[in-house]
Protein backbone atom coordinates (compact mmCIF):
# COMPACT_ATOMS: atom_id res chain seq x y z
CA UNK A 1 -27.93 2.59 13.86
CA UNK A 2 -26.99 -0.24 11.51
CA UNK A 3 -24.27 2.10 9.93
CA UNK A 4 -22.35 2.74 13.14
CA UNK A 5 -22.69 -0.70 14.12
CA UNK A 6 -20.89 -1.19 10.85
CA UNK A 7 -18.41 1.44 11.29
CA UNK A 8 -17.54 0.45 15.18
CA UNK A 9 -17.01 -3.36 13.57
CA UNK A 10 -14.91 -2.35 10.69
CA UNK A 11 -12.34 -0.72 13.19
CA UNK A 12 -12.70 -3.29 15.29
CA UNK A 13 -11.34 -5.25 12.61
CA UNK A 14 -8.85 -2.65 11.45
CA UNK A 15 -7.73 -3.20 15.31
CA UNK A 16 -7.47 -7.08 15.05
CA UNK A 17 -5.73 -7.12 11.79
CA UNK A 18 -3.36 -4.84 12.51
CA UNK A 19 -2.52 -6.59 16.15
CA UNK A 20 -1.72 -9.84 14.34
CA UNK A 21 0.57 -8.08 11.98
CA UNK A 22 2.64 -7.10 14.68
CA UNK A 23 2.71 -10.55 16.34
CA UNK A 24 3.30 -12.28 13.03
CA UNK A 25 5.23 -9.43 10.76
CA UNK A 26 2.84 -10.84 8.18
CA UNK A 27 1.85 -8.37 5.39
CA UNK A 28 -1.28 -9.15 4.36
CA UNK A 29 -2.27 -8.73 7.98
CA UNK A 30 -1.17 -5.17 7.46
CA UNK A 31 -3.30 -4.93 4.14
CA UNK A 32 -6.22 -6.10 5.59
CA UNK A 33 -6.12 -3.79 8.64
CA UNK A 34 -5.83 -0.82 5.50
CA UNK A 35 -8.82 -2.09 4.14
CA UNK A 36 -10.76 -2.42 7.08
CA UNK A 37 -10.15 1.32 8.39
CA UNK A 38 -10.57 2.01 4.79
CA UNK A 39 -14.42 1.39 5.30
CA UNK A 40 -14.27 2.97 8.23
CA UNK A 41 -13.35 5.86 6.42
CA UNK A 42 -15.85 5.61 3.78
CA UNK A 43 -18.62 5.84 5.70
CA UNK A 44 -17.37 8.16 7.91
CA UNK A 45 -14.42 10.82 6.44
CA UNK A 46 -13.73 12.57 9.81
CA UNK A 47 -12.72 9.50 11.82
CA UNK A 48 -9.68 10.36 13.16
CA UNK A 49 -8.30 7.11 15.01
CA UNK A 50 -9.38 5.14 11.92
CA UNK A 51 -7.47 7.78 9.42
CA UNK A 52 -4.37 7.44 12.09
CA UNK A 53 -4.13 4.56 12.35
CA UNK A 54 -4.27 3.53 8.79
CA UNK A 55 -1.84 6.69 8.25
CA UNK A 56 0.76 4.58 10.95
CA UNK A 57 0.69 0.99 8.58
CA UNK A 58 0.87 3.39 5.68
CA UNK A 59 4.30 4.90 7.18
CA UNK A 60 5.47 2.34 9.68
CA UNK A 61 4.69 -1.18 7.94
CA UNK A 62 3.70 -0.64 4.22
CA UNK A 63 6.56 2.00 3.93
CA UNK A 64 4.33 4.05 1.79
CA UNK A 65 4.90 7.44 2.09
CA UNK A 66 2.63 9.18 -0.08
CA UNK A 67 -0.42 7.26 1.75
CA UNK A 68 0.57 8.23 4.81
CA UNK A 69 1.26 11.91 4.51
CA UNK A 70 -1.99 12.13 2.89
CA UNK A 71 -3.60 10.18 5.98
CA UNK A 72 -2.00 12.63 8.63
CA UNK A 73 -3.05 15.59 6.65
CA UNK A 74 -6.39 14.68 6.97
CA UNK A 75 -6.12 14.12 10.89
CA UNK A 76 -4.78 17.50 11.04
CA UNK A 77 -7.17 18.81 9.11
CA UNK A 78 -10.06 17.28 10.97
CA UNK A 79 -8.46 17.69 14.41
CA UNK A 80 -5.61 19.97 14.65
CA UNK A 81 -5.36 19.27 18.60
CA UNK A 82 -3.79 15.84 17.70
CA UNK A 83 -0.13 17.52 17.08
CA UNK A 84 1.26 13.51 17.00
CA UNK A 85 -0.17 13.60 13.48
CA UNK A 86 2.45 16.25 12.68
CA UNK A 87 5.15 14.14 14.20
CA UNK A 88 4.06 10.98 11.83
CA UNK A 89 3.71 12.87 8.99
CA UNK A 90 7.79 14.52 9.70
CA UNK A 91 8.42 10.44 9.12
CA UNK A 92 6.41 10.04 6.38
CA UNK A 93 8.44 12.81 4.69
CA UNK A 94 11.80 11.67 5.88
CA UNK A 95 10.84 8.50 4.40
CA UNK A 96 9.83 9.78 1.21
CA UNK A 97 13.06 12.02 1.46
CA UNK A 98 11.91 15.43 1.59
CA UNK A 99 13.98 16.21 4.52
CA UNK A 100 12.93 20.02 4.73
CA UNK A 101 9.37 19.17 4.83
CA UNK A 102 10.28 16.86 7.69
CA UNK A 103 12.15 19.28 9.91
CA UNK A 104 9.17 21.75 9.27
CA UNK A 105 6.53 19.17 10.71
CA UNK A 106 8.88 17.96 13.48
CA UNK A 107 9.94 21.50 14.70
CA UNK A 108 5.85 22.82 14.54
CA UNK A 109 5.10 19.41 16.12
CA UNK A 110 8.19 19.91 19.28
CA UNK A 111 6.62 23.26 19.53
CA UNK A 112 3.20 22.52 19.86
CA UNK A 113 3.43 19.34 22.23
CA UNK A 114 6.32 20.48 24.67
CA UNK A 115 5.29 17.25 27.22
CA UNK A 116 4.94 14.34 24.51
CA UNK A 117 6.18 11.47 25.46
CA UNK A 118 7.63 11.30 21.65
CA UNK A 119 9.45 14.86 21.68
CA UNK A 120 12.67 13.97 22.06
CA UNK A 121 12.52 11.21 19.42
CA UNK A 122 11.01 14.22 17.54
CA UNK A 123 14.04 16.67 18.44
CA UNK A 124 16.81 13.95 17.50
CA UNK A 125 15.04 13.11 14.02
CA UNK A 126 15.10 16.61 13.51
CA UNK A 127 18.77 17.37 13.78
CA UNK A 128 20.20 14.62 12.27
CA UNK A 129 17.85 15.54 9.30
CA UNK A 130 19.43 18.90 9.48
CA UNK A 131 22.81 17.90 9.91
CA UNK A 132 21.92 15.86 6.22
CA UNK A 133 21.06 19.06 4.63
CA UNK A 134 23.90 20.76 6.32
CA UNK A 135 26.20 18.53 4.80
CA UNK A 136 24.40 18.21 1.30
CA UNK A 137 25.93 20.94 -0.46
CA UNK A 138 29.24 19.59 0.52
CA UNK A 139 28.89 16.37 -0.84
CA UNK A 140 27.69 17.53 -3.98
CA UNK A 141 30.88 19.77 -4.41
CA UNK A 142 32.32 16.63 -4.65
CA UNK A 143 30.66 15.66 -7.87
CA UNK A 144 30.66 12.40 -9.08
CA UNK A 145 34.10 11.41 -7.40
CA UNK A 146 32.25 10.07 -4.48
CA UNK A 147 29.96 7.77 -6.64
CA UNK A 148 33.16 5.76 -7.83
CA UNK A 149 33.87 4.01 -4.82
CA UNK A 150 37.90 3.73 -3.05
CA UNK A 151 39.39 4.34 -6.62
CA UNK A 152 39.65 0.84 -7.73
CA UNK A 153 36.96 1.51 -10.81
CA UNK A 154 38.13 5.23 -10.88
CA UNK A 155 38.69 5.69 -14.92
CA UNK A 156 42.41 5.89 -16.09
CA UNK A 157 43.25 9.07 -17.12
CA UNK A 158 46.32 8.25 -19.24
């Protein structure tokens, strides 16, 4: 009894903490929300809103990406149903720059969740992604010309 009471406060917390973040853009408001769905999570591994929620400051407000993929892979794990999870975690790898994992998780998440309310956010994330890999190999057929700027610190070649 005493350890759900202690769970239910701790994300209660996590809650608060994170609701004053957002009204103050305050980062240790942010860190304190981690912490307190952190021992929610302790004491209880499966709880998804506590593991999503910590996954969202991971991604969203602590831009760390590692954190949070590993947070939404957990909530998938424990409840594949919740297909926004796969949506989060397509930022989470955008952010960390692995743009084909991205697409992957936005595409299986537009597939599985055809009424979202976050789809087309989804869909548009997903091709401009695409059109960055698209035009990857271009760019790097360029070589290092395009690292030297408009010319003016171009080497001489005399």
């Amino acid at each position: 009894m005493f350890e759900r009471l202690r769970v239910w406060w701790s994300y209660q917390q996590g809650m608060m903490f994170r609701f004053w973040g957002h009204r103050t853009v305050r980062r240790e408001f942010y860190l304190s929300a981690v912490a307190a769905f952190s021992r929610v999570l302790e004491a209880q591994p499966d709880h998804v809103e506590a593991c999503l929620a910590r996954g969202l400051l991971y991604w969203r407000e602590l831009q760390d990406g590692p954190a949070a993929v590993r947070d939404f892979t957990t909530v998938l794990r424990c409840d594949p149903s919740r297909v926004e999870a796969l949506f989060y975690r397509g930022m989470a790898y955008q952010l960390l720059g692995d743009y084909a994992l991205a697409i992957g998780d936005l595409q299986a998440a537009i597939e599985r969740a055809p009424g979202a309310f976050w789809r087309h956010n989804a869909y548009r994330q997903m091709v401009a992604l695409q059109a960055i890999l698209d035009d990857l190999p271009d760019q790097l057929e360029e070589g290092d010309r395009s690292l030297l700027g408009s010319g003016t610190n171009q080497p001489s070649t005399n």
